[in-house]
C-alpha atoms as a PDB file:
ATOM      1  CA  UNK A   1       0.000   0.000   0.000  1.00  0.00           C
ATOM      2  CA  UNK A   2       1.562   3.151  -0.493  1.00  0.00           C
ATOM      3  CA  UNK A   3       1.928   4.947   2.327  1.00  0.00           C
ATOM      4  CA  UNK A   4      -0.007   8.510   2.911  1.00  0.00           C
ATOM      5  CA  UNK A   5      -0.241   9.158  -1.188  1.00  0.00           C
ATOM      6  CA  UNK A   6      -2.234  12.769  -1.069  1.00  0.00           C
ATOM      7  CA  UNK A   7      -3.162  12.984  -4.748  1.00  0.00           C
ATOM      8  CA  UNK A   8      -4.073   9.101  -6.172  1.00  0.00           C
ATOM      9  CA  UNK A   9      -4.243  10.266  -9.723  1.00  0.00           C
ATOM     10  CA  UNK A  10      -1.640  11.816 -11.988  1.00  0.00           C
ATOM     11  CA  UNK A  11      -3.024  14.421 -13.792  1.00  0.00           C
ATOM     12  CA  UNK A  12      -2.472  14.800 -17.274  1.00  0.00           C
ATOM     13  CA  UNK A  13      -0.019  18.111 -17.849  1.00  0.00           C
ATOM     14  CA  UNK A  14      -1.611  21.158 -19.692  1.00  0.00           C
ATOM     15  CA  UNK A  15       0.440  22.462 -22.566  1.00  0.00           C
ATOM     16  CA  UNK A  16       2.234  25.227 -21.492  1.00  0.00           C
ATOM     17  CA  UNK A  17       1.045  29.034 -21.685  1.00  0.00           C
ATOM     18  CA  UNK A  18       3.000  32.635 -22.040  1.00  0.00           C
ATOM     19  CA  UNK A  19       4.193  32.642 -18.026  1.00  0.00           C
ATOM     20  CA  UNK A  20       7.344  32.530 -16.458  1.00  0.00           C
ATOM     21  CA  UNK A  21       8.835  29.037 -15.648  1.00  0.00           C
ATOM     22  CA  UNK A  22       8.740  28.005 -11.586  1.00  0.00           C
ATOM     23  CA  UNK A  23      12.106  27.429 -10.194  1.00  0.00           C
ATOM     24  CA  UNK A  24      12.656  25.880  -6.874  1.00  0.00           C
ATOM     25  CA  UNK A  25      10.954  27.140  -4.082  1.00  0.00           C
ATOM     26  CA  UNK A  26      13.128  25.645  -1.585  1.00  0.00           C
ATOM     27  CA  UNK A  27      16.991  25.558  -0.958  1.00  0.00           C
ATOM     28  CA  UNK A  28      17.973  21.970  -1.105  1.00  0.00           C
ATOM     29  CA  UNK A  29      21.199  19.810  -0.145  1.00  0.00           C
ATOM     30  CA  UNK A  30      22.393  18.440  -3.659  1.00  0.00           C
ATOM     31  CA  UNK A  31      19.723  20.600  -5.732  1.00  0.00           C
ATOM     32  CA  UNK A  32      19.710  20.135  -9.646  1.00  0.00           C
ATOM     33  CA  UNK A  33      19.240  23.986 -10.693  1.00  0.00           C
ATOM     34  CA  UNK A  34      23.129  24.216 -11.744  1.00  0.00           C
ATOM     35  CA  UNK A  35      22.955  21.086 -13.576  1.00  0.00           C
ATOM     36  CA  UNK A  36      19.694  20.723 -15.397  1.00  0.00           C
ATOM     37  CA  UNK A  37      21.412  21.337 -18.715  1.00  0.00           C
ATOM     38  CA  UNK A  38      23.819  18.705 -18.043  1.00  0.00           C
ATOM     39  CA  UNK A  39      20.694  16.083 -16.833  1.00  0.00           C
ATOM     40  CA  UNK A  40      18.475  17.028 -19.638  1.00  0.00           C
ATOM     41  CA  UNK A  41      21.328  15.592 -22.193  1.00  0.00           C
ATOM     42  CA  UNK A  42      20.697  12.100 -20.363  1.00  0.00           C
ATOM     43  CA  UNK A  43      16.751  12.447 -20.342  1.00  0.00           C
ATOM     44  CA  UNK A  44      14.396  10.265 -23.234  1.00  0.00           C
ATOM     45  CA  UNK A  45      13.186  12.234 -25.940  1.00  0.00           C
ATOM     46  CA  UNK A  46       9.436  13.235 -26.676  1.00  0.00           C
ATOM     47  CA  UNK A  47       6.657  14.031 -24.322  1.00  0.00           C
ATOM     48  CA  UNK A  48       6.893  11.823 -21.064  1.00  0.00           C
ATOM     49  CA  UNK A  49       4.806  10.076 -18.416  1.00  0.00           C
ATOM     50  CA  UNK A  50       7.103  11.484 -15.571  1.00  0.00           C
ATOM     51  CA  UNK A  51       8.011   9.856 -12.115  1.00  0.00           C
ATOM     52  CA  UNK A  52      10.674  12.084  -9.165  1.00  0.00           C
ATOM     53  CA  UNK A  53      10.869   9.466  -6.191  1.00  0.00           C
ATOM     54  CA  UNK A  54      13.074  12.070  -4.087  1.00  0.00           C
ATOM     55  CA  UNK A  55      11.732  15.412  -5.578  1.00  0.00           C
ATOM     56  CA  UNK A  56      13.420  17.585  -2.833  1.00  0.00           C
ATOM     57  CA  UNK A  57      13.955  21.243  -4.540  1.00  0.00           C
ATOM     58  CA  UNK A  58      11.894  20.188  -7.931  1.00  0.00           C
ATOM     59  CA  UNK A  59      14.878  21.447 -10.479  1.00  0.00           C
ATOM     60  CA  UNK A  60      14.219  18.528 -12.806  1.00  0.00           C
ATOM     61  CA  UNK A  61      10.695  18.597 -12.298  1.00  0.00           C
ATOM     62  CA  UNK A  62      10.455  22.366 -12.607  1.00  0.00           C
ATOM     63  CA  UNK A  63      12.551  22.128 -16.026  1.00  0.00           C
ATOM     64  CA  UNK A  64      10.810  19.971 -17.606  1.00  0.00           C
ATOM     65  CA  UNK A  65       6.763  21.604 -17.095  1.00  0.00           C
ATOM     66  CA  UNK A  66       8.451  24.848 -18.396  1.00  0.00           C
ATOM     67  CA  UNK A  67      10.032  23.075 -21.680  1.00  0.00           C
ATOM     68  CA  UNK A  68       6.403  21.017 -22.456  1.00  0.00           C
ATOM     69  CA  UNK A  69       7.980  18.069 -22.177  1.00  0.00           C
ATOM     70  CA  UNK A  70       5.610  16.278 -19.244  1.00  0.00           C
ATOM     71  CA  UNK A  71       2.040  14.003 -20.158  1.00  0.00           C
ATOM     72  CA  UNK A  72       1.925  13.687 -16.727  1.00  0.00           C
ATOM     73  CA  UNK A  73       3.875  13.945 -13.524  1.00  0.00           C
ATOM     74  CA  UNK A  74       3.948  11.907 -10.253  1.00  0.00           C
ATOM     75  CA  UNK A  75       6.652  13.352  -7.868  1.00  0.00           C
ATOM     76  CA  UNK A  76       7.016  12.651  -3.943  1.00  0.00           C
ATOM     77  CA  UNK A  77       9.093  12.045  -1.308  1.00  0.00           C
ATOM     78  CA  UNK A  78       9.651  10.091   2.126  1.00  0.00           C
ATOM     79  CA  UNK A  79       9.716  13.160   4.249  1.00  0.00           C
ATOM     80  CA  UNK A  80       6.001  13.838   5.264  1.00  0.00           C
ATOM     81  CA  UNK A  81       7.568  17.812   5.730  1.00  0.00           C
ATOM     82  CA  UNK A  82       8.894  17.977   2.442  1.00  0.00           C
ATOM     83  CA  UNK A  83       5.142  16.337   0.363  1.00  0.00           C
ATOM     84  CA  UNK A  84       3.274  18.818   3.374  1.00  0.00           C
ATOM     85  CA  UNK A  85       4.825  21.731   1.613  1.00  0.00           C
ATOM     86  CA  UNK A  86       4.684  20.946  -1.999  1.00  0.00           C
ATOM     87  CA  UNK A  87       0.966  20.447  -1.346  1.00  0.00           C
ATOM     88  CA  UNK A  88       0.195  23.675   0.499  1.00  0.00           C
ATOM     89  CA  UNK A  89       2.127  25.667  -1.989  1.00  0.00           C
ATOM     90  CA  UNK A  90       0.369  23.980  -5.151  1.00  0.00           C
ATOM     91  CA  UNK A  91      -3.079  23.949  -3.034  1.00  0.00           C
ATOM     92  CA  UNK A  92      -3.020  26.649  -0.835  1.00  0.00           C
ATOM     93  CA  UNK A  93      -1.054  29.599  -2.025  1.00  0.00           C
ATOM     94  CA  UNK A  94      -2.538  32.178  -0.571  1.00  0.00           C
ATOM     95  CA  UNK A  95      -2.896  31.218   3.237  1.00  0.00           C
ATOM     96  CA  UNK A  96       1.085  29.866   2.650  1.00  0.00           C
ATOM     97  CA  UNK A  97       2.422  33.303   1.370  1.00  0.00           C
ATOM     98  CA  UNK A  98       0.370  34.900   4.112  1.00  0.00           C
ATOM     99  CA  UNK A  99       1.573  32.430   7.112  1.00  0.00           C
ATOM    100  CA  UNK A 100       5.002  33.423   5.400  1.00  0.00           C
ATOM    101  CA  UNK A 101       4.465  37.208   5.735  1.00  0.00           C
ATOM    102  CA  UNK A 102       3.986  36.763   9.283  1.00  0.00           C
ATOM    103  CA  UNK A 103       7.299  34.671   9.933  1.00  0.00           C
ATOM    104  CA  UNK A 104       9.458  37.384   8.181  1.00  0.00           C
ATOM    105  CA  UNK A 105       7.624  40.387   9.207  1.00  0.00           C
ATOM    106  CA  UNK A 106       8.556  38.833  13.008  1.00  0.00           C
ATOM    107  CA  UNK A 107      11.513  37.490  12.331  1.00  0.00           C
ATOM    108  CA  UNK A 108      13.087  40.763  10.575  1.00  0.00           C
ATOM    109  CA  UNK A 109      11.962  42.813  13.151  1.00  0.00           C
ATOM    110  CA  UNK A 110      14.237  41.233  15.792  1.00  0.00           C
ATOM    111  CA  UNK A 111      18.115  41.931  16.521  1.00  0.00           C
ATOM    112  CA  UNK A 112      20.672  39.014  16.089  1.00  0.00           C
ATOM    113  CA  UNK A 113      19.785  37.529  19.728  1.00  0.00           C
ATOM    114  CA  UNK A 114      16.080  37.653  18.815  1.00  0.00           C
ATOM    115  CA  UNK A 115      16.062  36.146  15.298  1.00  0.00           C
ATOM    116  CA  UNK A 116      17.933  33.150  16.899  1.00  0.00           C
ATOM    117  CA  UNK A 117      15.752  32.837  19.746  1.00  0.00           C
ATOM    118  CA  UNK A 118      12.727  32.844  17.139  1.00  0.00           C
ATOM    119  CA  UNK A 119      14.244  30.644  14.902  1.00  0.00           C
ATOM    120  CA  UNK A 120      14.555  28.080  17.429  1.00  0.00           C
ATOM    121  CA  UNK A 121      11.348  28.526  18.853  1.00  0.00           C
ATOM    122  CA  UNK A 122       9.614  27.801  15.556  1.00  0.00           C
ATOM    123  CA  UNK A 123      12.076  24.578  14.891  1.00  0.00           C
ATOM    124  CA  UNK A 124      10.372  23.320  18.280  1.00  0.00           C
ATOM    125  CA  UNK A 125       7.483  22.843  17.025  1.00  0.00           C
ATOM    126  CA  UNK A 126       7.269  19.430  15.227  1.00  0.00           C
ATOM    127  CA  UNK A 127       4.854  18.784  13.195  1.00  0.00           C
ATOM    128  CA  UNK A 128       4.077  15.019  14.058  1.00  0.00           C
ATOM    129  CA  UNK A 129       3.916  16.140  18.540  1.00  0.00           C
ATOM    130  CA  UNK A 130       2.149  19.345  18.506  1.00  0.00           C
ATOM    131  CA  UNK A 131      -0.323  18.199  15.022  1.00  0.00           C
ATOM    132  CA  UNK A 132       0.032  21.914  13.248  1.00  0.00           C
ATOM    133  CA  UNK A 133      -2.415  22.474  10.668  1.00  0.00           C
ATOM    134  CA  UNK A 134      -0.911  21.706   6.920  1.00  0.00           C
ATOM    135  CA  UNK A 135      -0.518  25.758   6.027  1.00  0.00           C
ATOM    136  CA  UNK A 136       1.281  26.061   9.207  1.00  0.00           C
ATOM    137  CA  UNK A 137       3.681  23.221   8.979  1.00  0.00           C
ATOM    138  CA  UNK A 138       4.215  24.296   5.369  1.00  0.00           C
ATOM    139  CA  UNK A 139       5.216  27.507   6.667  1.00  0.00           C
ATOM    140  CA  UNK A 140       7.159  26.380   9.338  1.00  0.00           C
ATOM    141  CA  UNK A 141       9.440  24.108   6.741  1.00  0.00           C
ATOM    142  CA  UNK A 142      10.028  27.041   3.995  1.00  0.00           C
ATOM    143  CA  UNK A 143      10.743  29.883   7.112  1.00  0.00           C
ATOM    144  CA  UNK A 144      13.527  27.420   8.341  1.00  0.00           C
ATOM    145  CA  UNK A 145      14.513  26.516   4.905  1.00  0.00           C
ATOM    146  CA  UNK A 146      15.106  29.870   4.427  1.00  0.00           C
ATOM    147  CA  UNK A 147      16.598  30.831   8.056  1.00  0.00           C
ATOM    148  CA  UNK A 148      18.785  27.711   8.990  1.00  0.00           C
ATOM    149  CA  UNK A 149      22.488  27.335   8.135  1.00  0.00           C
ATOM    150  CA  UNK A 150      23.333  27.213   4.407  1.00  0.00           C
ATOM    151  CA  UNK A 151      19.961  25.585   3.762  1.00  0.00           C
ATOM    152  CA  UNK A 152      20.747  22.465   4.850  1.00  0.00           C
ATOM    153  CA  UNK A 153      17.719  20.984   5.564  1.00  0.00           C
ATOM    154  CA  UNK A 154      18.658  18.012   7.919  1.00  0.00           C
ATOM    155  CA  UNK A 155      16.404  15.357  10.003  1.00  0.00           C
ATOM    156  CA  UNK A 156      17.980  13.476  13.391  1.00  0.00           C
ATOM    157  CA  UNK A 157      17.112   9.855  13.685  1.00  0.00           C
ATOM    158  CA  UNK A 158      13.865  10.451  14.866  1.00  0.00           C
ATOM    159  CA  UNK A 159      12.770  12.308  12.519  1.00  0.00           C
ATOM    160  CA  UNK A 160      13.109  16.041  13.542  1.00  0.00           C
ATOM    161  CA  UNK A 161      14.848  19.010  12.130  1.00  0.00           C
ATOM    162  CA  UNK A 162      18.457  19.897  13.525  1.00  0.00           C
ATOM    163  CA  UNK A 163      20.213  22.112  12.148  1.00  0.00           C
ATOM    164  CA  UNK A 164      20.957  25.423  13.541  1.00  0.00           C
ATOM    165  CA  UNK A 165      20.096  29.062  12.690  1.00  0.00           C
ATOM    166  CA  UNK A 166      21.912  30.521   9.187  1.00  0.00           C
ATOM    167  CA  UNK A 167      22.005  34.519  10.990  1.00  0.00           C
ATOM    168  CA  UNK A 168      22.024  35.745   7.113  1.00  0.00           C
ATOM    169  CA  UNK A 169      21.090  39.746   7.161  1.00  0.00           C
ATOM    170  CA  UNK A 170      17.638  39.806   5.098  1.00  0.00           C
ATOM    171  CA  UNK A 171      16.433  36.159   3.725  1.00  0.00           C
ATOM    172  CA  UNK A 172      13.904  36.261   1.482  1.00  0.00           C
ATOM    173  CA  UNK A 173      11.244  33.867   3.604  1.00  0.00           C
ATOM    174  CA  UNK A 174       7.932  34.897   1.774  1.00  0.00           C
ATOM    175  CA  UNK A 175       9.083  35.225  -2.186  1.00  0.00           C
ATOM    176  CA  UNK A 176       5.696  35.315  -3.468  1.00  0.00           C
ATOM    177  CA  UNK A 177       6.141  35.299  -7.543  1.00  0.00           C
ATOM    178  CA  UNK A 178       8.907  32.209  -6.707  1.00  0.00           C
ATOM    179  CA  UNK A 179       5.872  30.546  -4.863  1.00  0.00           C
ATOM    180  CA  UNK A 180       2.948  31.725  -7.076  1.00  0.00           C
ATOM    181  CA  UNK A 181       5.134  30.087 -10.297  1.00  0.00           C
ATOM    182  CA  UNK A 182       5.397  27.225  -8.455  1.00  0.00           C
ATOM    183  CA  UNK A 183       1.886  26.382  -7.526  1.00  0.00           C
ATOM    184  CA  UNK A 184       1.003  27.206 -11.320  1.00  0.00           C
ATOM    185  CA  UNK A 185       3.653  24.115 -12.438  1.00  0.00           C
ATOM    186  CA  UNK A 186       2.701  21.944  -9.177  1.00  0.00           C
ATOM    187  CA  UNK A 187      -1.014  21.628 -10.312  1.00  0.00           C
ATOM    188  CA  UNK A 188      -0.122  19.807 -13.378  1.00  0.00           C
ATOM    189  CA  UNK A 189       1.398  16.572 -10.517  1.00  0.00           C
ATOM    190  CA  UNK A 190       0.200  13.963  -8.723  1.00  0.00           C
ATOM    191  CA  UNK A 191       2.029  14.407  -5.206  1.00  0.00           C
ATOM    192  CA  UNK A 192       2.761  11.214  -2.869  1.00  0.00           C
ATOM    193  CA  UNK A 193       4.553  10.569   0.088  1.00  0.00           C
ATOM    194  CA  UNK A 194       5.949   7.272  -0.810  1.00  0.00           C
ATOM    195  CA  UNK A 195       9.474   5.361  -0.154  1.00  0.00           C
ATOM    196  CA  UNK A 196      11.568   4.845  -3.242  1.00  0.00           C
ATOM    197  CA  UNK A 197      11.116   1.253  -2.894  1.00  0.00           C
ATOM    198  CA  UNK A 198       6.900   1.656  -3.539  1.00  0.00           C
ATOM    199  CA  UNK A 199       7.847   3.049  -7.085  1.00  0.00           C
ATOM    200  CA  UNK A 200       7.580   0.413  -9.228  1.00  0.00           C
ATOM    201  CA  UNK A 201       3.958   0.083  -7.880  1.00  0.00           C
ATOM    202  CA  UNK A 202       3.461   3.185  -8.533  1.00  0.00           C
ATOM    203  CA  UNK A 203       4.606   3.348 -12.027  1.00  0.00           C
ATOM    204  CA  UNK A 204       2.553   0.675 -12.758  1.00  0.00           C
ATOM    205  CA  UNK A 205      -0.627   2.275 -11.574  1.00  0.00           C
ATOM    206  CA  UNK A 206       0.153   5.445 -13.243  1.00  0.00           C
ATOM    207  CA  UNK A 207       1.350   4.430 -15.810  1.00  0.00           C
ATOM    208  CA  UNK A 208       4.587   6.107 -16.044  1.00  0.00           C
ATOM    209  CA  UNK A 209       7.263   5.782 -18.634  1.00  0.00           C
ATOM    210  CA  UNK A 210       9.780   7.567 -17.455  1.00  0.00           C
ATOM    211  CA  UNK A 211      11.485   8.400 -13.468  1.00  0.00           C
ATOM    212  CA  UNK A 212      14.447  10.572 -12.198  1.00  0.00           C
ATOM    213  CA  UNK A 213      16.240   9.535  -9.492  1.00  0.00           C
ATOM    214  CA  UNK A 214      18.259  12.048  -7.214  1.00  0.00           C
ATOM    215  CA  UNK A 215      18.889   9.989  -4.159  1.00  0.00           C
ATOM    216  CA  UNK A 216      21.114  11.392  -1.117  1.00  0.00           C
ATOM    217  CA  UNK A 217      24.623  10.996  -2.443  1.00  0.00           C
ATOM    218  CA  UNK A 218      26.710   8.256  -1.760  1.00  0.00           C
ATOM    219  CA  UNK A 219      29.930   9.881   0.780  1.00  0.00           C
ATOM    220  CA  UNK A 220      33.123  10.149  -1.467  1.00  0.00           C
ATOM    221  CA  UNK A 221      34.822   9.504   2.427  1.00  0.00           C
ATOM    222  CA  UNK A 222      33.892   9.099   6.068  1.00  0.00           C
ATOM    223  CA  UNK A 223      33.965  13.261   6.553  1.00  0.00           C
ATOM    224  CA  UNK A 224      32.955  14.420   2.892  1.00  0.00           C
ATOM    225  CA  UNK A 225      29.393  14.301   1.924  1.00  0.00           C
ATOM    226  CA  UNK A 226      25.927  15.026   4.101  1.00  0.00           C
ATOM    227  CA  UNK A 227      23.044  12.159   3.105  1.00  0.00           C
ATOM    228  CA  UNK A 228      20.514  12.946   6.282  1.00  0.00           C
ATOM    229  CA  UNK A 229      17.325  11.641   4.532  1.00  0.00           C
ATOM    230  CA  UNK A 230      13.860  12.207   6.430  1.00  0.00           C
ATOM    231  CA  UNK A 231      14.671  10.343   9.820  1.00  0.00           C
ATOM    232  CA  UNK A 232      18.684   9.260   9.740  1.00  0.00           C
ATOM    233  CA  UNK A 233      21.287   8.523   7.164  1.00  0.00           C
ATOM    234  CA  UNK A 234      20.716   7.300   3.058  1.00  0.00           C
ATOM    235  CA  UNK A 235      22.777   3.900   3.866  1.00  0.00           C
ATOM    236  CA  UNK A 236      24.745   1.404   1.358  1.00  0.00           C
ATOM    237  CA  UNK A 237      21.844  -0.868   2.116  1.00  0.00           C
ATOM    238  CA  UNK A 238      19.435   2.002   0.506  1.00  0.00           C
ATOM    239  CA  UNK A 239      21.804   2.464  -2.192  1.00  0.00           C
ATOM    240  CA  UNK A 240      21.930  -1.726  -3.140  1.00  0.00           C
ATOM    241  CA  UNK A 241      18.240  -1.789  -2.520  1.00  0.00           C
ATOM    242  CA  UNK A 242      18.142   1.488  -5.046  1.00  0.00           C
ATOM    243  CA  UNK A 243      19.844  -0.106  -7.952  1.00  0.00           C
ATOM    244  CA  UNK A 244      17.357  -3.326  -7.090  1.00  0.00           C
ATOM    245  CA  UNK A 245      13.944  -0.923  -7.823  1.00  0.00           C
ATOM    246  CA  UNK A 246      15.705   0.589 -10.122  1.00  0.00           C
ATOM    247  CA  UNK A 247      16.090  -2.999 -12.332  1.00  0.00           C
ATOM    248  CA  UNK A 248      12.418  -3.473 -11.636  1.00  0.00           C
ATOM    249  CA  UNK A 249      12.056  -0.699 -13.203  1.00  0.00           C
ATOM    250  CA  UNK A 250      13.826  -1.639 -16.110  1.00  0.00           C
ATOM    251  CA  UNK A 251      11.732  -5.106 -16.487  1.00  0.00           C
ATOM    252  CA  UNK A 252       8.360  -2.911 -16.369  1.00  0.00           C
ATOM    253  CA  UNK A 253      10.034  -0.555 -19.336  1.00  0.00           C
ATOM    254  CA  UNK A 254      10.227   2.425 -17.135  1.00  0.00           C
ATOM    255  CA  UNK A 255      13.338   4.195 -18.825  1.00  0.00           C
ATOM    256  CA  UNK A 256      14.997   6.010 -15.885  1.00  0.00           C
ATOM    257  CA  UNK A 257      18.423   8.425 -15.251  1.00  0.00           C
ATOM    258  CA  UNK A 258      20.007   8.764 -11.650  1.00  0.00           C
ATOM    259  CA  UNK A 259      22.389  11.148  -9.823  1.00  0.00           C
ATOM    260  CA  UNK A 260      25.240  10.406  -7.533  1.00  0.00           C
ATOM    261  CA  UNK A 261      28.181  10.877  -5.739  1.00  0.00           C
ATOM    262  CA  UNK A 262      31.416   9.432  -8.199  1.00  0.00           C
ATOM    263  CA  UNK A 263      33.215   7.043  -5.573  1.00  0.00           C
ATOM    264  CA  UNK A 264      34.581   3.258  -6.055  1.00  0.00           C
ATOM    265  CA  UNK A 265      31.404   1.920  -4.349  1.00  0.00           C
ATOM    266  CA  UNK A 266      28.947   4.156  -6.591  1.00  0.00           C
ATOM    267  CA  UNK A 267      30.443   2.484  -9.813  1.00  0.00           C
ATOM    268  CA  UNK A 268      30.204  -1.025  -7.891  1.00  0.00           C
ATOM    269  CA  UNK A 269      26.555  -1.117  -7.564  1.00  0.00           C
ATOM    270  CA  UNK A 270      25.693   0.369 -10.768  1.00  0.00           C
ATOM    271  CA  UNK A 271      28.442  -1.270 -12.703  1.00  0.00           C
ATOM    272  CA  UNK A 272      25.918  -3.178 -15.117  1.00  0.00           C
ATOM    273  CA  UNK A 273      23.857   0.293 -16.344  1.00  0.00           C
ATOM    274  CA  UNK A 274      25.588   3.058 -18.569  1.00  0.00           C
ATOM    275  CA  UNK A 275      27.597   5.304 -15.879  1.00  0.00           C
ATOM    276  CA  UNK A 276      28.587   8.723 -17.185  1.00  0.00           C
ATOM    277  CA  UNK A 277      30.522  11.839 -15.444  1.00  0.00           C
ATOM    278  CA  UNK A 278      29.633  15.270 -15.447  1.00  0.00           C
ATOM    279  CA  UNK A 279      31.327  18.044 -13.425  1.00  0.00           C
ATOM    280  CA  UNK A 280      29.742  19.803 -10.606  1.00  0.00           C
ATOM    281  CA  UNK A 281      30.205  22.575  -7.878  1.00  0.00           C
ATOM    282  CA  UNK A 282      30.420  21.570  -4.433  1.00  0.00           C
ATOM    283  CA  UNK A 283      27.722  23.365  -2.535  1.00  0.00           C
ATOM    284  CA  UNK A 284      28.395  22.383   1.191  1.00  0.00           C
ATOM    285  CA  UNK A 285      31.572  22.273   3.016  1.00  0.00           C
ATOM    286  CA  UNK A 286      32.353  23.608   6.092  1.00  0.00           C
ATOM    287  CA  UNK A 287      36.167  24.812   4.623  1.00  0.00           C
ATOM    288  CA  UNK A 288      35.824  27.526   2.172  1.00  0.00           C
ATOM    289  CA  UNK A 289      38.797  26.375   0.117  1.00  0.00           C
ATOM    290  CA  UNK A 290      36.896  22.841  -0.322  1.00  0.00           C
ATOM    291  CA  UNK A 291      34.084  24.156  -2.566  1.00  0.00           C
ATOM    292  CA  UNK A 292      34.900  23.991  -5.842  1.00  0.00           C
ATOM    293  CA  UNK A 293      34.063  21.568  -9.185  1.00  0.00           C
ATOM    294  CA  UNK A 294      33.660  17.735  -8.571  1.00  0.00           C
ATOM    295  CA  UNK A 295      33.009  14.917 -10.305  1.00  0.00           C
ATOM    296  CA  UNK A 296      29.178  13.210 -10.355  1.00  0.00           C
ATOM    297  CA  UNK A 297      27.777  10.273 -12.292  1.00  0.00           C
ATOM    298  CA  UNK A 298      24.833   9.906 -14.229  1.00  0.00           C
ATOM    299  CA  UNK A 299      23.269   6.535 -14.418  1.00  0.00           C
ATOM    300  CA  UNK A 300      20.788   5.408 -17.304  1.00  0.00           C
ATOM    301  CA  UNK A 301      19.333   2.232 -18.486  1.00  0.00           C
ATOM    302  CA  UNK A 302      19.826   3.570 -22.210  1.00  0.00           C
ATOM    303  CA  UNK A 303      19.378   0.117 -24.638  1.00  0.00           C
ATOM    304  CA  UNK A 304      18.214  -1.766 -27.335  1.00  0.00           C
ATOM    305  CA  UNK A 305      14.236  -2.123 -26.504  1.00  0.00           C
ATOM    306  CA  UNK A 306      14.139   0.899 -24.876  1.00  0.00           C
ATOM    307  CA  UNK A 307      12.987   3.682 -26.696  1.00  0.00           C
ATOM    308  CA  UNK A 308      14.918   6.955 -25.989  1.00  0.00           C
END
């Protein structure tokens, strides 16, 4: 059964109109904006029937509604905070930018001390202990998106928010045209809170053709990469069980391209698929002088049968 799904049908996508294209609404650990052109070179021609198991910011998503290239869309996630605020944003705009409003309006208005002390207040309440109503648990996510430390959006093993407050000058918490964009692309998708390994169900009953796959990365070393994923760490278990859905997939004729870290293990579990490299800049580390361009692989099941 798949667990919480909040819209059961994917809807088929409208052709698209004379408006701006949404970008990500939220900041996100390993986001795709920088690297859509590169992904898009991997991605099956024509019009598709389009599956995002770990949506988190929606770059690919997002790219593909504003190029026409989506018959329909099922995207989701395992983190019941990240599917509560892509469904208040694409169903309840208004009462979201509003809630939003409030946070920054209160937020701004406080010195240094203050904005910490109401930053931390806010990441106190949990969604799941004190049951906040979905606009204000929406809210909640996208102010601390927007307030914590570099954007790193990270859950301890039970489940809750920890990282600490960001103290940037003025952050943008209530960007209405980012958010108004986005609800116009988000009510072309079926949104589910679903684990990646419920997928191949779920292609099957939506008939999807085609799914990205942007997993938490794979750490290069002990020290080098973050993979907190909704509730404790993205293991090498995940990542074996992963390439497993993944060649379900494959039998069902889902054509499908995934992200990840370029590392010895990496190329180990995905040796029998088409591994490629692209270059990419290193978004998180807590040196300076370690961010800089690094190697990432794109994985495809590109062959003869498969149309692409």
């Amino acid at each position: 059964m798949i667990a919480q799904q909040v819209s059961s049908v994917a809807p088929a996508v409208r052709r698209p109109r004379a408006v701006p294209p949404a970008r990500p609404f939220l900041k996100w650990v390993g986001g795709k904006a920088r690297l859509v052109g590169q992904l898009l070179a991997h991605v099956p021609s024509g019009r598709l029937r389009y599956g995002e198991p770990f949506v988190g910011g929606g770059a690919m998503y997002f790219a593909l509604h504003g190029a026409g290239r989506l018959q329909s869309a099922v995207i989701g996630d395992r983190s019941g905070d990240l599917v509560a605020a892509y469904t208040c944003v694409r169903d309840h705009t208004a009462a979201l930018m509003a809630a939003l409003s409030d946070h920054e309006r209160e937020y701004l208005a406080e010195d240094d001390d203050g904005r910490a002390a109401y930053f931390y207040r806010v990441r106190a309440l949990d969604p799941d202990l004190v049951a906040l109503p979905p606009v204000a648990r929406a809210a909640r996510m996208l102010f601390l998106n927007r307030t914590c430390f570099n954007g790193l959006w990270r859950e301890n093993a039970r489940g809750r928010f920890n990282s600490p407050h960001g103290r940037y000058a003025r952050p943008h918490i209530a960007d209405e045209d980012r958010l108004t964009d986005a609800a116009r692309a988000l009510q072309d998708a079926a949104i589910v809170r679903a684990d990646f390994r419920q997928w191949p169900e779920l292609c099957r009953r939506h008939a999807l053709d085609f799914v990205y796959l942007d997993p938490p990365y794979h750490p290069v070393s002990a020290t080098a990469s973050f993979n907190a994923y909704a509730g404790g760490s993205f293991s090498a278990a995940a990542q074996r069980d992963l390439e497993a859905v993944c060649a379900e997939l494959d039998a069902q004729g889902v054509r499908w391209v995934l992200s990840n870290s370029d590392c010895a293990f990496v190329r180990q579990v995905w040796a029998r698929w088409n591994i490629h490299t692209i270059r990419a800049a290193r978004a998180i580390n807590c040196k300076g002088d370690g961010r800089g361009d690094v190697d990432e692989v794109v994985v495809t099941n590109r062959r003869a049968g498969l149309r692409w």
